[in-house]
Protein backbone atom coordinates (compact mmCIF):
# COMPACT_ATOMS: atom_id res chain seq x y z
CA UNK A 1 -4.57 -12.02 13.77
CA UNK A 2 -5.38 -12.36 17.70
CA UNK A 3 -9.37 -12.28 17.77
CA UNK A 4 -11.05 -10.06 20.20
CA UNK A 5 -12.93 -12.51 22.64
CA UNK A 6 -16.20 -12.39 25.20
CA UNK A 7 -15.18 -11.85 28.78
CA UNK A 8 -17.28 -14.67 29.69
CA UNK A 9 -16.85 -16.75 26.27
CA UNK A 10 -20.84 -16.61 25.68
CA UNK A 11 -22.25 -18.97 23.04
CA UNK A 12 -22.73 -16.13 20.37
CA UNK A 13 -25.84 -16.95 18.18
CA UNK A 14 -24.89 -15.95 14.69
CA UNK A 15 -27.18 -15.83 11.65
CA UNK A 16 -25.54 -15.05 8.03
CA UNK A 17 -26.89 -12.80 5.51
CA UNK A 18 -25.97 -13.65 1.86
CA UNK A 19 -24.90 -17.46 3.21
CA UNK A 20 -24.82 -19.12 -0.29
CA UNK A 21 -22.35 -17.08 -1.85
CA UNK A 22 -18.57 -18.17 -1.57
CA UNK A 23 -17.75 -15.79 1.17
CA UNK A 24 -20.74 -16.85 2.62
CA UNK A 25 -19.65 -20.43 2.66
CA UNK A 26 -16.50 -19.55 3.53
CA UNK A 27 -17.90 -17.41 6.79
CA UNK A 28 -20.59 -20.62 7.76
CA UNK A 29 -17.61 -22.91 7.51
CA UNK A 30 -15.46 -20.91 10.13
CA UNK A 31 -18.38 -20.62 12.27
CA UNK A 32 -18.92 -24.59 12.51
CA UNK A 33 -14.97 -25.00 13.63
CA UNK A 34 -15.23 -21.92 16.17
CA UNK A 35 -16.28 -23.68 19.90
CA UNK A 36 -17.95 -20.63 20.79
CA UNK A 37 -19.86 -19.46 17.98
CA UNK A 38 -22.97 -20.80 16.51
CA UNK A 39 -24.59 -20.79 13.51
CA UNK A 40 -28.28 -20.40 14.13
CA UNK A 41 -29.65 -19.55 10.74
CA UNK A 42 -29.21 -18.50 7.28
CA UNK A 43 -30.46 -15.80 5.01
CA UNK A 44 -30.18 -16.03 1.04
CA UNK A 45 -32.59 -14.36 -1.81
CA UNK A 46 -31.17 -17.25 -3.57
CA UNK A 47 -32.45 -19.73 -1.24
CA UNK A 48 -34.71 -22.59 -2.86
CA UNK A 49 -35.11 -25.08 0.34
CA UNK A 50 -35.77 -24.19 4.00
CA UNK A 51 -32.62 -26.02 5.33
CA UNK A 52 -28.99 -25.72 4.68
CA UNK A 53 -26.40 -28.67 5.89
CA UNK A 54 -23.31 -27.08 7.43
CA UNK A 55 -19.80 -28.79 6.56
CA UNK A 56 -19.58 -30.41 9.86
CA UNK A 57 -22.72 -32.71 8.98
CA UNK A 58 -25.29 -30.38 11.21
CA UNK A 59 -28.33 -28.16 9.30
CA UNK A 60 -29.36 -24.89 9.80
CA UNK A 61 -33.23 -23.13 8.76
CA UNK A 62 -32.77 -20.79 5.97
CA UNK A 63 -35.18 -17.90 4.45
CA UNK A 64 -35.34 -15.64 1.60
CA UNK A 65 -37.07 -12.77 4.23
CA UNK A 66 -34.34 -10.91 6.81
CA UNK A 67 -37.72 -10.69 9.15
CA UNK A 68 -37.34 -14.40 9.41
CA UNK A 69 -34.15 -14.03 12.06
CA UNK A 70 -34.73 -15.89 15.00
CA UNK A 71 -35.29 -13.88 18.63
CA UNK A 72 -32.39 -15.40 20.09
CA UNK A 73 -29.95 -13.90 17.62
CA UNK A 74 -26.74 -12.05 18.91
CA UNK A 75 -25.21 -11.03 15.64
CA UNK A 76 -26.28 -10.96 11.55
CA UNK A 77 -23.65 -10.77 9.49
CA UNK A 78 -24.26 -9.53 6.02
CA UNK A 79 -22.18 -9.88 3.04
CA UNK A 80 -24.78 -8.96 0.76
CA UNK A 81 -24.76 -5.80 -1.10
CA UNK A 82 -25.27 -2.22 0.03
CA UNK A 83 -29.20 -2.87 -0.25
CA UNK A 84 -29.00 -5.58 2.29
CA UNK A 85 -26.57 -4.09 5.04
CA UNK A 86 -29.37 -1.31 5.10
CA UNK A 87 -32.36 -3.51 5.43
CA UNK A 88 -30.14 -5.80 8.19
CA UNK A 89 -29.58 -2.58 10.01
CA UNK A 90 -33.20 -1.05 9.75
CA UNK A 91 -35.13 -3.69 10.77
CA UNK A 92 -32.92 -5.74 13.37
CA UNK A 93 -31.06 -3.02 15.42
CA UNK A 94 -34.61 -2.20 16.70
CA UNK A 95 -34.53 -5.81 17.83
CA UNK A 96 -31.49 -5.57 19.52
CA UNK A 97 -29.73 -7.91 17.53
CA UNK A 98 -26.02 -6.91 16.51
CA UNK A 99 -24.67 -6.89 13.64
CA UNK A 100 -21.54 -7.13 11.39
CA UNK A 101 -21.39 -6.06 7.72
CA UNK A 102 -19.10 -6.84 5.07
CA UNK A 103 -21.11 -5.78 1.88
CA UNK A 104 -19.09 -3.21 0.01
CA UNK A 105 -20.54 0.02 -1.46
CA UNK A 106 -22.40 1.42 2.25
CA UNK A 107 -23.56 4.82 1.37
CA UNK A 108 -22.97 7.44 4.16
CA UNK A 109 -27.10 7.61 4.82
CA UNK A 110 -26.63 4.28 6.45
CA UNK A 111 -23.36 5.01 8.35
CA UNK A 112 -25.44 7.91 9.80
CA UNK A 113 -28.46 5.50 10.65
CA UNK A 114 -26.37 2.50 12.05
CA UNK A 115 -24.63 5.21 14.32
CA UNK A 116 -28.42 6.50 15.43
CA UNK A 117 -29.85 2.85 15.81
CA UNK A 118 -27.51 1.55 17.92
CA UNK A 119 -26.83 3.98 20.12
CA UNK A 120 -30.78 4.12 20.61
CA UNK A 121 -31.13 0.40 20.99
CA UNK A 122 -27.64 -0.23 22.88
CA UNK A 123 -26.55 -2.64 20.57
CA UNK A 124 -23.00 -3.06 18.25
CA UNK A 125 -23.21 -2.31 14.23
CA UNK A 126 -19.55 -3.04 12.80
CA UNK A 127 -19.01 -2.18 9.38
CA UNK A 128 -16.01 -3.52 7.76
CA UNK A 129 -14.81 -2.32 3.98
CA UNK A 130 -12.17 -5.53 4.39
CA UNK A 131 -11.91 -8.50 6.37
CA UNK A 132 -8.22 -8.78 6.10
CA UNK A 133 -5.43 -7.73 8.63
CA UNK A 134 -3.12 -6.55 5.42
CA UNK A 135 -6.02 -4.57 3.36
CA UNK A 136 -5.92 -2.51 6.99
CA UNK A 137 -2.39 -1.97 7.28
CA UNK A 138 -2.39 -0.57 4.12
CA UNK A 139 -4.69 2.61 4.70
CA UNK A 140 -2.83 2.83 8.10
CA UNK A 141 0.57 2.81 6.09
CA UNK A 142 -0.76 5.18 3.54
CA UNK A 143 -2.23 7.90 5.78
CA UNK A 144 1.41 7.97 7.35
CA UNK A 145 2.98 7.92 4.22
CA UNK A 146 0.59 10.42 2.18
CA UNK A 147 2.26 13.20 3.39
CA UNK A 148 5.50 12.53 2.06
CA UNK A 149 4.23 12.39 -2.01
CA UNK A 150 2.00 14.87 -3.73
CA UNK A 151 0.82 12.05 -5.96
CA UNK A 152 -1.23 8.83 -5.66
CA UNK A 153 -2.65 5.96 -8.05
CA UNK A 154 -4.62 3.21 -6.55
CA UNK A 155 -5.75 -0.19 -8.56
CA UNK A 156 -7.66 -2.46 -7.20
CA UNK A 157 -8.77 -5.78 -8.79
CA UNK A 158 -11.28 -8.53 -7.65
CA UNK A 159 -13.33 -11.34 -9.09
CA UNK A 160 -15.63 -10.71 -11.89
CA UNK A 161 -18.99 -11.22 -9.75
CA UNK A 162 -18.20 -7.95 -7.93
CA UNK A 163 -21.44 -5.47 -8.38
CA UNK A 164 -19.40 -2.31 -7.11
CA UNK A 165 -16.95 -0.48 -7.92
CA UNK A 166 -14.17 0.86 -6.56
CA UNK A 167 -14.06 -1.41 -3.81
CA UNK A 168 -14.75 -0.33 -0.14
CA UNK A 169 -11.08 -0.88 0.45
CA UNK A 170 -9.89 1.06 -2.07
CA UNK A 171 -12.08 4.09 -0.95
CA UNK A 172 -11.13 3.46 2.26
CA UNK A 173 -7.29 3.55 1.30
CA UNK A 174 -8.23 6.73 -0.44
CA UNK A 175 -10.07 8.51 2.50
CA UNK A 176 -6.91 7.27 4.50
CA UNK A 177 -4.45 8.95 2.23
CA UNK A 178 -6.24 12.26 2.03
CA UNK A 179 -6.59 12.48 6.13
CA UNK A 180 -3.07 11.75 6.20
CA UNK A 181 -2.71 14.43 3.48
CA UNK A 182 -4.91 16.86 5.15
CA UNK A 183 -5.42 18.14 1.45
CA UNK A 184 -5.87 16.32 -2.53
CA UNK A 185 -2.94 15.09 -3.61
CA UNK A 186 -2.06 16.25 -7.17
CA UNK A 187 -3.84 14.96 -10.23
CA UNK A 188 -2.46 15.35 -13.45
CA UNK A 189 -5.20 16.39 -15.75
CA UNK A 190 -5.73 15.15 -19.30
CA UNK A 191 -6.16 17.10 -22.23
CA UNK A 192 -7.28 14.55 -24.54
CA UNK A 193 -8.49 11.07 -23.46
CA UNK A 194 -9.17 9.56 -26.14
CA UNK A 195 -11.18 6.90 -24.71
CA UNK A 196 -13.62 7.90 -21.99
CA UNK A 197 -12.48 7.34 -18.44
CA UNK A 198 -9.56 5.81 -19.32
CA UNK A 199 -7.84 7.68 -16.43
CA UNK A 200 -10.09 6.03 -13.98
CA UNK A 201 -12.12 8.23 -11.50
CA UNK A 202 -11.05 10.22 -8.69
CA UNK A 203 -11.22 10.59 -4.58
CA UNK A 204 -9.08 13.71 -3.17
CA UNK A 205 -6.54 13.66 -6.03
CA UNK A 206 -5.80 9.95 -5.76
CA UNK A 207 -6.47 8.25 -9.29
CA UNK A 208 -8.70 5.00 -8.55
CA UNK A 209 -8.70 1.84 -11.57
CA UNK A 210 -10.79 -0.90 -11.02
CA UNK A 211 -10.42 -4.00 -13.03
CA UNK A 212 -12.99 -7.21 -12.32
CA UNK A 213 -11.03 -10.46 -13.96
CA UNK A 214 -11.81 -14.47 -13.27
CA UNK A 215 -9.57 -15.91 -10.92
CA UNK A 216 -9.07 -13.10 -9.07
CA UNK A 217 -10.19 -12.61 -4.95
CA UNK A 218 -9.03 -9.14 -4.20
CA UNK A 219 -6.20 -7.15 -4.92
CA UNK A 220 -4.68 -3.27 -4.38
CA UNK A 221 -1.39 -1.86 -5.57
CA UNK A 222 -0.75 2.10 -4.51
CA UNK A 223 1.69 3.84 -6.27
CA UNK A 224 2.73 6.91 -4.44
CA UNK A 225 5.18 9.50 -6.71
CA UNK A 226 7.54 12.22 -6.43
CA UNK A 227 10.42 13.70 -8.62
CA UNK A 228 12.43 10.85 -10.04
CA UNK A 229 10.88 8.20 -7.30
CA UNK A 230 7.56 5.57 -7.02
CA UNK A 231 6.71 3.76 -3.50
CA UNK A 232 4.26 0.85 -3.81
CA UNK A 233 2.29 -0.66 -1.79
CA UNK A 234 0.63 -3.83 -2.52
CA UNK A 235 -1.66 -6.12 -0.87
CA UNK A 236 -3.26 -9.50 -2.43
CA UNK A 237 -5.92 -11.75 -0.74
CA UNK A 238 -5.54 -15.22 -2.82
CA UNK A 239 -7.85 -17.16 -0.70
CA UNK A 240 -11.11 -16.15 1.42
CA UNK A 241 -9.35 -17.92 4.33
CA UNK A 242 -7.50 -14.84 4.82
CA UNK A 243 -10.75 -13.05 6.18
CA UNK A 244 -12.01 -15.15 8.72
CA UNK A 245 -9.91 -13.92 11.50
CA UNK A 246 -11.22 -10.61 10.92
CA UNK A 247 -14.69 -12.36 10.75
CA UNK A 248 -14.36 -13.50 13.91
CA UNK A 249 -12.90 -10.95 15.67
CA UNK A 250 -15.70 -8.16 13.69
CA UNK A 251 -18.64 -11.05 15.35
CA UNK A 252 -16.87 -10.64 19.41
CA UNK A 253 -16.45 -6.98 18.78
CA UNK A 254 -20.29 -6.50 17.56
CA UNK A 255 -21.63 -7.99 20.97
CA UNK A 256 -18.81 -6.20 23.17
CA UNK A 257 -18.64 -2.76 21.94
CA UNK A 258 -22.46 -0.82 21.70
CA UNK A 259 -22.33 1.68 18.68
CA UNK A 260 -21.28 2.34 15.71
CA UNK A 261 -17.65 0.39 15.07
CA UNK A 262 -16.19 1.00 11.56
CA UNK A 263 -13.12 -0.82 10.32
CA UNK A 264 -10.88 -3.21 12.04
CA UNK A 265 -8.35 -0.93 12.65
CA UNK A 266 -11.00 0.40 15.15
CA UNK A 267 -10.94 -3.11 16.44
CA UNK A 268 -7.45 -3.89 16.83
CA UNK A 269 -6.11 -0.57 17.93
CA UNK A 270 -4.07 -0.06 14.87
């Protein structure tokens, strides 16, 4: 994936939300080995010390508070949880600090508030349901497939330490499918399930599994269905690698683009 880039190639002071976790890791790594990017400080509700070493040798002040961001910070990125995108957005758009979020599970209230705060405040919010360039192409494929099939079953499966569910892909596959669509797809009812929500739940018509295994990063197959046919669709991430060009490119597009950004399709012109 080509990253979107600064005009001027700006030092772009980046702070990370949720920085001991192993996409936070992942993210800090990718930040030491980008030339201009740099990692100014670190937020965790995990965090125990007030410094965290970097893998290129260097250290970095971390907090437990999000009020602790430095002044001089261009963009926060959060991979936290719904609770924490809100709080990032809330109390540092004001500040004008951008910001990129990654956390899964964004109610619409704070889509509605990160499109008020930073178009009052003149500064980018980009909220991205997946990091990588093949979890996009695969709403983008399935709107312009959708309507084609009156049916639609969508599984998505990720590590066990996932706290929401269905994954902010998988909804966003769904919303993709039923714009595409421009009605619900079918959904074959059940008369007797004889184990509760066995069918999965729902968006639109399109039937939505998730499954949370060890050993697993993240993972969607979509089945679409018509008489006597199946098309799938499948995408797997097998290694967090395989979101840090979207990182990147989500961090350039935060400080380049004022508003409300949503996606990377939005990004990349997909």
């Amino acid at each position: 994936m080509e990253r979107v880039k600064m005009s001027n190639e700006k030092l772009i002071n980046v702070v990370l939300q949720g920085a001991l976790g192993r996409m936070g890791s992942e993210i800090l790594a990718t930040l030491c080995q980008e030339t201009d990017l740099n990692p100014l400080a670190a937020i965790d509700k995990m965090a125990k010390v007030e410094s965290l070493e970097l893998p290129n040798g260097s250290s970095i002040p971390i907090s437990t508070e999000i009020d602790d961001v430095p002044d001089t910070t261009d963009v926060l990125v959060d991979v936290t949880n719904s609770e924490g995108a809100q709080k990032a957005i809330s109390k540092l758009a004001p500040r004008g600090v951008n910001i990129v979020v990654g956390s899964s599970g964004i109610p619409e209230s704070t889509y509605m508030e990160a499109e008020y705060l930073s178009k009052k405040h003149n500064v980018g919010i980009v909220i991205v349901p997946n990091f990588a360039l093949g979890g996009v192409l695969m709403s983008h494929i399935a709107r312009l497939i959708s309507k084609y099939y009156d049916y639609a079953d969508l599984t998505e499966t990720h590590h066990e330490k996932k706290i929401d569910a269905p994954s902010g892909t998988a909804i966003a596959i769904a919303k993709a499918i039923s714009e595409g669509k421009g009605v619900s797809m079918n959904y074959a009812p059940t008369e007797n399930e004889t184990i509760a929500h066995t069918r999965g739940g729902q968006y639109s018509g399109v039937n939505i599994h998730s499954v949370r295994l060890p050993g697993r990063v993240a993972h969607h197959e979509l089945v679409f269905a018509g008489p006597g046919e199946t098309l799938t669709i499948r995408h797997d991430s097998i290694d967090r690698s395989g979101f840090m060009p979207g990182v990147v490119s989500a961090i350039h597009a935060a400080v380049n683009r004022p508003g409300l950004t949503v996606g990377l399709e939005q990004i990349l012109d997909i």
